[in-house]
Protein backbone atom coordinates (compact mmCIF):
# COMPACT_ATOMS: atom_id res chain seq x y z
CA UNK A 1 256.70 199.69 139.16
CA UNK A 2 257.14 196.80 141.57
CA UNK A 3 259.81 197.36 144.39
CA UNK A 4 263.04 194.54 143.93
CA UNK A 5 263.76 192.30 146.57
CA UNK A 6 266.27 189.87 147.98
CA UNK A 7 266.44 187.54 151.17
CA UNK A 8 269.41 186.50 153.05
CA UNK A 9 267.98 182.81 154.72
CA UNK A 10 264.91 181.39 154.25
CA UNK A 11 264.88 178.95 157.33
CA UNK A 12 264.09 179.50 161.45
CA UNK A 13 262.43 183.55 161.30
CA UNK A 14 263.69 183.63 157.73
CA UNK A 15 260.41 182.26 157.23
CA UNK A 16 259.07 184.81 158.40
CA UNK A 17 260.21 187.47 156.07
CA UNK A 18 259.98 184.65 153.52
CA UNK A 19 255.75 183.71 153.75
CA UNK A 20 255.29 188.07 154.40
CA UNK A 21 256.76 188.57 151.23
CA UNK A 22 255.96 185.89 149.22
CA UNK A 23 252.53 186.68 150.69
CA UNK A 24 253.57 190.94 149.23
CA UNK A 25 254.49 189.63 145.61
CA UNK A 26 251.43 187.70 145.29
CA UNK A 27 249.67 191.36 146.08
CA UNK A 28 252.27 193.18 143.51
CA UNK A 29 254.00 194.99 145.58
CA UNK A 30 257.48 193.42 145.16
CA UNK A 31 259.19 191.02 143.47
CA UNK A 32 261.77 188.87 144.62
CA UNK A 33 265.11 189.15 142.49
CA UNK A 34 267.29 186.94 144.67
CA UNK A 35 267.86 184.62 147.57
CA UNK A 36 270.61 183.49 149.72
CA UNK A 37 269.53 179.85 150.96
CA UNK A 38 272.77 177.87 152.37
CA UNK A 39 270.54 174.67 153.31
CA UNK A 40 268.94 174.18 149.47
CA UNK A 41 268.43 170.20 150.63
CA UNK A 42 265.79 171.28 153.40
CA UNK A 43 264.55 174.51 151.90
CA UNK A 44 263.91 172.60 148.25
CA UNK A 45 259.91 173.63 147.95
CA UNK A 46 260.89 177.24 148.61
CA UNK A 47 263.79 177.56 146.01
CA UNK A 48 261.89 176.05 143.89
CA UNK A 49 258.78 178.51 144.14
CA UNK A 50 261.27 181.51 144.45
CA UNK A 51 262.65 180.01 141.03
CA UNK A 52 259.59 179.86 139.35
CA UNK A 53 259.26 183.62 139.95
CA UNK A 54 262.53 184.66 138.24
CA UNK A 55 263.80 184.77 141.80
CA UNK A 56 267.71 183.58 141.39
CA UNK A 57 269.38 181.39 144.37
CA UNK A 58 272.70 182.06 146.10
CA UNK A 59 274.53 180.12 148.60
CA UNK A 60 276.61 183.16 149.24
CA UNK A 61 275.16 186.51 150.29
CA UNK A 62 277.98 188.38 149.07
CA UNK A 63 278.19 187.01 145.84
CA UNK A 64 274.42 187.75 145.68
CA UNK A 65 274.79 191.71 146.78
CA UNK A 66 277.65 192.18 144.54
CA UNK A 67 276.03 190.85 141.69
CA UNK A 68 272.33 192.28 142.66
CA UNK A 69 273.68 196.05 143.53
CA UNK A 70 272.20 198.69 141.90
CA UNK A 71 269.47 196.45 140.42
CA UNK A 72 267.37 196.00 144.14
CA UNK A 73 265.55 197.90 145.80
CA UNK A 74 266.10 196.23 149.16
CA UNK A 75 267.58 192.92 151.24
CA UNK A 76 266.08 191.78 154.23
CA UNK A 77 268.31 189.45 156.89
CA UNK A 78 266.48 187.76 159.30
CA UNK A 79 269.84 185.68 160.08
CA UNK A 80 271.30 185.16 163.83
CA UNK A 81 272.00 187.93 165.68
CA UNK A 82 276.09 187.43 165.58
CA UNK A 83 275.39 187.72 161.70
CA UNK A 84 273.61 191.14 161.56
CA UNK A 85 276.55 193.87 161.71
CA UNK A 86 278.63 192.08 159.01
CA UNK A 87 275.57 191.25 156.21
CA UNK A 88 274.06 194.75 157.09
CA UNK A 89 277.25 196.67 156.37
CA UNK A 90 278.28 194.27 153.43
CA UNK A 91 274.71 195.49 152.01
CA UNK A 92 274.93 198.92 152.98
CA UNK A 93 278.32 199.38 151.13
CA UNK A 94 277.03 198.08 147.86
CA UNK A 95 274.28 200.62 148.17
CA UNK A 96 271.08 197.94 149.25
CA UNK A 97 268.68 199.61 151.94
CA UNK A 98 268.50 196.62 154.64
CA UNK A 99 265.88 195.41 157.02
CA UNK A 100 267.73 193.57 159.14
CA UNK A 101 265.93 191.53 162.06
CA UNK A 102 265.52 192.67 165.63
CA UNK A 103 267.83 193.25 167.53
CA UNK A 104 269.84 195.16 165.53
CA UNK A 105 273.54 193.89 167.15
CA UNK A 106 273.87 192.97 170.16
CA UNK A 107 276.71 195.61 171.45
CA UNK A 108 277.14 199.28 170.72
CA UNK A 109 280.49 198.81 169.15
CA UNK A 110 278.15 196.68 166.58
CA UNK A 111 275.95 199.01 165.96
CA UNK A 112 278.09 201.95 165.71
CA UNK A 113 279.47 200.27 162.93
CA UNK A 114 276.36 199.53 160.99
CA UNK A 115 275.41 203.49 161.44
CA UNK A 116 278.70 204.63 159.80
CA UNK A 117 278.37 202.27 157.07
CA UNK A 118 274.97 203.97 156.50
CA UNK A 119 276.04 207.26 156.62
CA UNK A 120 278.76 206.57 154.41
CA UNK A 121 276.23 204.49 151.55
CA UNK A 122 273.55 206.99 151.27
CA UNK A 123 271.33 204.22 151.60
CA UNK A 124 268.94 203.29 154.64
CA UNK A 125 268.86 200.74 157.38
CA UNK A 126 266.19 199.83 159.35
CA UNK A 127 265.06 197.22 162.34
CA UNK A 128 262.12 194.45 163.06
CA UNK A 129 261.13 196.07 165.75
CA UNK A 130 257.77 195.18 164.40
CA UNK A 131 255.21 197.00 166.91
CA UNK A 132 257.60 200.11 166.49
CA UNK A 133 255.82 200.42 162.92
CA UNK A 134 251.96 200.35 164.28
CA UNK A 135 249.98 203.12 163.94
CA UNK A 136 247.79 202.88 167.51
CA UNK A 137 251.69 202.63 169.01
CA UNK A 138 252.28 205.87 167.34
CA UNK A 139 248.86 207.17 168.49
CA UNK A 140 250.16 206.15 172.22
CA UNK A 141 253.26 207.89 172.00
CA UNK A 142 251.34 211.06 170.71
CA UNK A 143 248.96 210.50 173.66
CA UNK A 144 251.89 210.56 176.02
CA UNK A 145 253.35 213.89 174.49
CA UNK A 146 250.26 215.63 174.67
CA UNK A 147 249.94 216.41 178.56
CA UNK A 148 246.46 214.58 178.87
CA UNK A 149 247.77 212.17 181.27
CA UNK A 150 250.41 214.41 182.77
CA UNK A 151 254.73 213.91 182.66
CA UNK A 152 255.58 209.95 182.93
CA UNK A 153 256.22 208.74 186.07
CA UNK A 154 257.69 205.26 185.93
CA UNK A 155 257.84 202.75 182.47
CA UNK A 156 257.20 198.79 183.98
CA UNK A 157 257.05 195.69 182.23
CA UNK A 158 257.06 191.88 182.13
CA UNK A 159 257.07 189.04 180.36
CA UNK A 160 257.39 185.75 180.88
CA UNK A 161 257.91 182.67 178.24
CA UNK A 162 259.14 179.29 179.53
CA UNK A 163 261.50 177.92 177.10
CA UNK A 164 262.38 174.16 176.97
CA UNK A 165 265.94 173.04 176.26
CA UNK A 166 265.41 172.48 172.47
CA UNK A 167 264.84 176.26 172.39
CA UNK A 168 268.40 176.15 173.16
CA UNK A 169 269.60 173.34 170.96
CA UNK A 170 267.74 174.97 167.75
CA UNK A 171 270.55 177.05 166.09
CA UNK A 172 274.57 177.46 166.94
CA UNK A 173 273.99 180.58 168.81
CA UNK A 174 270.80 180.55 171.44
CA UNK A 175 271.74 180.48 174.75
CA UNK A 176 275.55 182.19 174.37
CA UNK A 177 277.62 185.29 175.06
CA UNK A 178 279.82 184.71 172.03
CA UNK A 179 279.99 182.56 169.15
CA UNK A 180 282.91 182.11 166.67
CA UNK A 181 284.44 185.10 168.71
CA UNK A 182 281.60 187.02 167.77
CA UNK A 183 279.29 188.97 170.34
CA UNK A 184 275.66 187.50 170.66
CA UNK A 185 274.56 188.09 174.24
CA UNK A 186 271.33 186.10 173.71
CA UNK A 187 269.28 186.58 176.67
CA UNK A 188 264.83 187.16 176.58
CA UNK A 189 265.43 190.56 177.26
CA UNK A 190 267.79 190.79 174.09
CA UNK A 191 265.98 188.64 172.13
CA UNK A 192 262.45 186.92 172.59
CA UNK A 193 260.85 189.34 174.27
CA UNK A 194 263.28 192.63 172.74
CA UNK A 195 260.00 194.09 171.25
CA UNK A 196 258.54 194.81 174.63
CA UNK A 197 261.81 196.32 176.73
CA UNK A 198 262.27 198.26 172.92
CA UNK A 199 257.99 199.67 173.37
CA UNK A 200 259.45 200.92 176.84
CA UNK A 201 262.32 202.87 175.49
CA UNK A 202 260.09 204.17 172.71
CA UNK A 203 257.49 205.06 174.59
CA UNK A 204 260.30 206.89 177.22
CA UNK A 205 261.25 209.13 174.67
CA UNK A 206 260.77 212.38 175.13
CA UNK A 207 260.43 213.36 171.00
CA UNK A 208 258.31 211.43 168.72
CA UNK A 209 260.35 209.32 166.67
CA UNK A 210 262.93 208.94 168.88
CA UNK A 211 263.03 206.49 172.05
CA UNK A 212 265.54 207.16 175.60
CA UNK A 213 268.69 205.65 175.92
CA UNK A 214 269.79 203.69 179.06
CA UNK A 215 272.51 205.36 181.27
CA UNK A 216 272.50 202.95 184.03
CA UNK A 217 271.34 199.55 184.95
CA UNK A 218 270.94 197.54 188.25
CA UNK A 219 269.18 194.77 189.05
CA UNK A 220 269.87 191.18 188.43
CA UNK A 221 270.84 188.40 185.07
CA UNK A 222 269.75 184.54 186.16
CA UNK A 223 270.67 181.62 184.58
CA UNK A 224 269.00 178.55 185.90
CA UNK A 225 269.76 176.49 182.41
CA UNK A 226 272.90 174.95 183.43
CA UNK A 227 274.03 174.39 179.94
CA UNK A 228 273.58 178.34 178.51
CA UNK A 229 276.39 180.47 178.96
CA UNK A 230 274.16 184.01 178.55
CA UNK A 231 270.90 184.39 181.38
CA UNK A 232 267.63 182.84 181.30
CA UNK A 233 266.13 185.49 183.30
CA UNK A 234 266.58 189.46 184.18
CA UNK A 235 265.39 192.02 186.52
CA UNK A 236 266.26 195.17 185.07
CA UNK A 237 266.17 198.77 186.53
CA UNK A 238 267.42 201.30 183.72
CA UNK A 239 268.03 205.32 184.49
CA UNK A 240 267.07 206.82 180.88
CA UNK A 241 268.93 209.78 179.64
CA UNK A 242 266.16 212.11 180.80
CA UNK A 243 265.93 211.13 183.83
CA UNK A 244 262.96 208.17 183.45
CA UNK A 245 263.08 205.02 185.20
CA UNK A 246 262.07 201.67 183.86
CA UNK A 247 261.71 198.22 185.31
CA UNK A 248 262.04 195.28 183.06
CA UNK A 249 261.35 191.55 183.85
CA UNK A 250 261.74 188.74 181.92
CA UNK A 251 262.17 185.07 181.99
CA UNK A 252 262.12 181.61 180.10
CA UNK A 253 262.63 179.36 183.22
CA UNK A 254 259.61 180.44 184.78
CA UNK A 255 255.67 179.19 185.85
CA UNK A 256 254.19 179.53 182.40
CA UNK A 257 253.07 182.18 179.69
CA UNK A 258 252.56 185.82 181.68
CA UNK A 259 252.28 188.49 178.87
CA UNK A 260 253.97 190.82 177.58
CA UNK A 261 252.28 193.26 180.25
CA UNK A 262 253.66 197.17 179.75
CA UNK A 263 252.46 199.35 181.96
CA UNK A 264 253.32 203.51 181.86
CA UNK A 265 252.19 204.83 185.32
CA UNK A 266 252.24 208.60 184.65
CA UNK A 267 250.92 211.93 187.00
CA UNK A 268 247.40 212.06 185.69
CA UNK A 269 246.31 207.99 185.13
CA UNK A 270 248.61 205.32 183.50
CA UNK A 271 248.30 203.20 180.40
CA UNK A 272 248.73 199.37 179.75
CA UNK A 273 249.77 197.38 177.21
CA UNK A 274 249.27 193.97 176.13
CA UNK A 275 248.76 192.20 172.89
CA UNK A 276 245.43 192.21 172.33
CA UNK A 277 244.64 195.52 174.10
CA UNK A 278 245.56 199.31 175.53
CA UNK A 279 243.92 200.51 177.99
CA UNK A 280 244.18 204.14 178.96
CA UNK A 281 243.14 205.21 182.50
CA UNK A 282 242.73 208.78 183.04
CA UNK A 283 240.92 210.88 185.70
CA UNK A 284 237.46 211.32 184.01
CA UNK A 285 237.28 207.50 182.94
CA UNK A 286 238.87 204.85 180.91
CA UNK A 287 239.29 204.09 177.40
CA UNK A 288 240.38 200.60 175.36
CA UNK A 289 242.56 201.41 171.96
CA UNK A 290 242.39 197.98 169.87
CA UNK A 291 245.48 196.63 168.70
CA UNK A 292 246.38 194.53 165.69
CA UNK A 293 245.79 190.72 166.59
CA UNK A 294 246.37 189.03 163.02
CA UNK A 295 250.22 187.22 162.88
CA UNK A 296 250.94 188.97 159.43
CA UNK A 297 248.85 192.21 160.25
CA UNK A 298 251.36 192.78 163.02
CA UNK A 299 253.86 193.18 160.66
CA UNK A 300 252.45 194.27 157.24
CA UNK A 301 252.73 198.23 158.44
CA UNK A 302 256.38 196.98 158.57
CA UNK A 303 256.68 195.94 155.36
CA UNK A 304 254.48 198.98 153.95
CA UNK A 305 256.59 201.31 155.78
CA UNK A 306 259.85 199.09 154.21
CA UNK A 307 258.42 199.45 150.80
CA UNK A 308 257.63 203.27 151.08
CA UNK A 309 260.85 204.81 152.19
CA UNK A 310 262.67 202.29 149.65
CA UNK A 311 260.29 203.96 147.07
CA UNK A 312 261.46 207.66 148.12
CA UNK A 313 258.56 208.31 150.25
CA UNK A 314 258.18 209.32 153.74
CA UNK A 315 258.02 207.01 155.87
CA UNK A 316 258.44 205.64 159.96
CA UNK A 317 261.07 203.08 159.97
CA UNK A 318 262.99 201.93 163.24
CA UNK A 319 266.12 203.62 162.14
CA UNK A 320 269.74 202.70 163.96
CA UNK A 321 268.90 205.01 166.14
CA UNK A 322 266.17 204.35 167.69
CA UNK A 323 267.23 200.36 167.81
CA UNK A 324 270.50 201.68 169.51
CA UNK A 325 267.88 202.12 172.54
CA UNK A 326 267.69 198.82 172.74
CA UNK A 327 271.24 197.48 171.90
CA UNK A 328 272.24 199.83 175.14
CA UNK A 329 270.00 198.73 177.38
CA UNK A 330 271.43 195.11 176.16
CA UNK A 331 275.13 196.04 176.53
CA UNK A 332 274.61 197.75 179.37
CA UNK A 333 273.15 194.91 181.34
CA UNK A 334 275.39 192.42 180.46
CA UNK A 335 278.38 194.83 180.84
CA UNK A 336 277.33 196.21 183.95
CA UNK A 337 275.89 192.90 186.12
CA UNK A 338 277.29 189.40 186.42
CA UNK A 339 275.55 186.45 185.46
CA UNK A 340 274.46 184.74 188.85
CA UNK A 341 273.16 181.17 189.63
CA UNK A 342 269.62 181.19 191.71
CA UNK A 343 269.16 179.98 194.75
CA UNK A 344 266.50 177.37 194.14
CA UNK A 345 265.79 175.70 190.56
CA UNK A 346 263.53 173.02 189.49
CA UNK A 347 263.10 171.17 186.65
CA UNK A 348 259.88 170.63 185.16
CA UNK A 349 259.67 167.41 182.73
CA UNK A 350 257.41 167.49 179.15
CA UNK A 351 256.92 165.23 176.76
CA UNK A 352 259.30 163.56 174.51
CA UNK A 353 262.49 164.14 176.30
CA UNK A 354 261.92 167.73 176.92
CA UNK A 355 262.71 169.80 180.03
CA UNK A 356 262.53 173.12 181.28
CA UNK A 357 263.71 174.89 184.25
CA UNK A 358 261.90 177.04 186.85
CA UNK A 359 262.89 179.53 189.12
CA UNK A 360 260.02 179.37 191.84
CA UNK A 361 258.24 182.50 192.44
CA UNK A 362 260.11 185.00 190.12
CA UNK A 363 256.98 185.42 187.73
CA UNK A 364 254.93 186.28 190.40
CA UNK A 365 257.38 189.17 192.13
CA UNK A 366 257.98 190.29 188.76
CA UNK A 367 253.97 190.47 188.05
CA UNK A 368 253.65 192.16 191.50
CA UNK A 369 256.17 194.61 190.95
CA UNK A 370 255.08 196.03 187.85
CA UNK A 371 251.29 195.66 188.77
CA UNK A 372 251.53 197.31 192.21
């Protein structure tokens, strides 16, 4: 029997989670019961496909989980981050499992929220963190556990993705702190490039399934985009609970694209990370583990692993949990260090009115730093 689905947004990364699973029900996996599209005028081609599938449309998302609970298997929100503790609880309380879209909230308070409202539903909750779900990043973590390359040393990483200022200028929210009183504490660390700091804490862990929370942060948040409230670039040095450390970098006013790049230096060889490989250095040699390269490969064991627990199986999802890594290390930072202005900005001009700022020779520290 074909798993029951319903969408909350359709447009910016809802489009995402739209073309996967419209991509899904064309395999028979699921079928899409209802949708909550608040822009119908610009989204008309995709009502109207979702309609020709029996697929109902909402402009509310509560009206549409009140009147779909008990009859779906699942909603997935890929919405702005401000939006994810209220639409995931709303769902969890009328008994909907959720896939909500990384990061899970942007504050612990958030979070903590969303895990009592699943405790309290019976139902599930789980997180984007796409690469979470990938078998060869499961393999990894096993490969860590198992002694081969000795107790982890040091977790690194960078990366670094200019950003112009319609980045910015795309949605109410990009760039801010807060937004309609609500926490958002956008920032690439929180947000862009949250999969990679996330891999880190994952890969920290000292169990499995289950990643290492921050205890302390130093380092530095760096906003060169004048008009942002929230940081356009981080240095981050986290203690983990068991006692790891890990260096983060990250930037959007920077040289140009420079990963992601993890690397885990440990007592008996280190591994890397990027996107199209892993590379495991040990003492007798090195080894390559292939990774998945495809756009909708990198997230279909996300979906599967969606569809399976939904269906009763067993299943890896990222629960609350393990996403609460992440929301720490993001609270954390932004509670912990002030936002300061660099010393020396440029601004780079592009085409059609666009501009971006620089912050001359961060990328290259930050490559040096996790590299040496």
């Amino acid at each position: 029997m074909k798993l029951k689905g319903a969408i909350i947004g359709v447009s910016g990364y809802g489009n995402v989670h739209y073309t996967d699973l419209m991509r899904c029900c064309k395999e028979g996996l699921m079928e899409f019961v209802g949708a909550t599209v608040i822009n119908r005028d610009v989204e008309q081609e995709k009502c109207a496909a979702l309609e020709s599938m029996g697929c109902k449309i909402y402009d509310d998302y509560k009206v549409m989980l009140d009147e779909l609970s008990g009859k779906i298997d699942f909603c997935t929100i890929p919405t702005g981050i401000l939006h994810h503790k209220d639409m995931t609880i709303y769902a969890l309380q009328k008994h909907i499992n959720v896939l909500v879209e990384k990061p899970a909230a942007p504050d612990m308070e958030s979070i903590n929220a969303m895990k009592l409202a699943e405790k309290e539903s019976g139902s599930f909750a789980c997180v984007g963190f796409q690469y979470n779900y990938h078998k060869t990043t499961h393999d990894l973590k096993a490969l860590l556990l198992s002694g081969e390359l000795g107790a982890i040393k040091r977790l690194k990483g960078y990366c670094l993705w200019p950003r112009n200022n319609q980045y910015y200028s795309r949605n109410g929210w990009s760039g801010k702190l807060f937004s309609n009183g609500l926490p958002v504490f956008d920032a690439p660390f929180s947000n862009a490039t949250a999969h990679y700091l996330m891999l880190l804490l994952y890969f920290g862990g000292s169990v499995q399934n289950k990643g290492a929370m921050p205890v302390k942060v130093e380092g530095s948040l760096r906003r060169a985009n004048p008009d942002i409230e929230s940081c356009d670039t981080a240095e981050l040095h986290y203690t983990l609970d068991n006692g790891l450390m890990l260096d983060y970098y990250c930037s959007h006013s920077c040289d140009k694209d420079e990963g992601p790049f993890l690397r885990i230096v440990c007592e008996k060889g280190e591994v890397t990370w990027t996107l199209s490989k892993i590379t495991v250095k040990t003492e007798s040699g090195e080894r390559e583990i292939p990774v998945i390269t495809d756009p909708f490969g990198s997230r279909e064991e996300m979906w599967h692993a969606l569809f399976d627990r939904a269906s009763g199986k067993q299943s890896f999802i990222t629960e609350l949990d393990l996403a609460a890594c992440h929301t720490k290390a993001v609270d954390l930072a932004f509670k912990s260090l002030s936002i300061e202005k660099p010393e020396s900005v440029q601004i780079i001009n592009e085409e059609n009115k666009t501009f971006r700022y620089l912050i001359p020779g961060f990328s290259k520290n930050a490559i040096e730093q996790v590299k040496k």
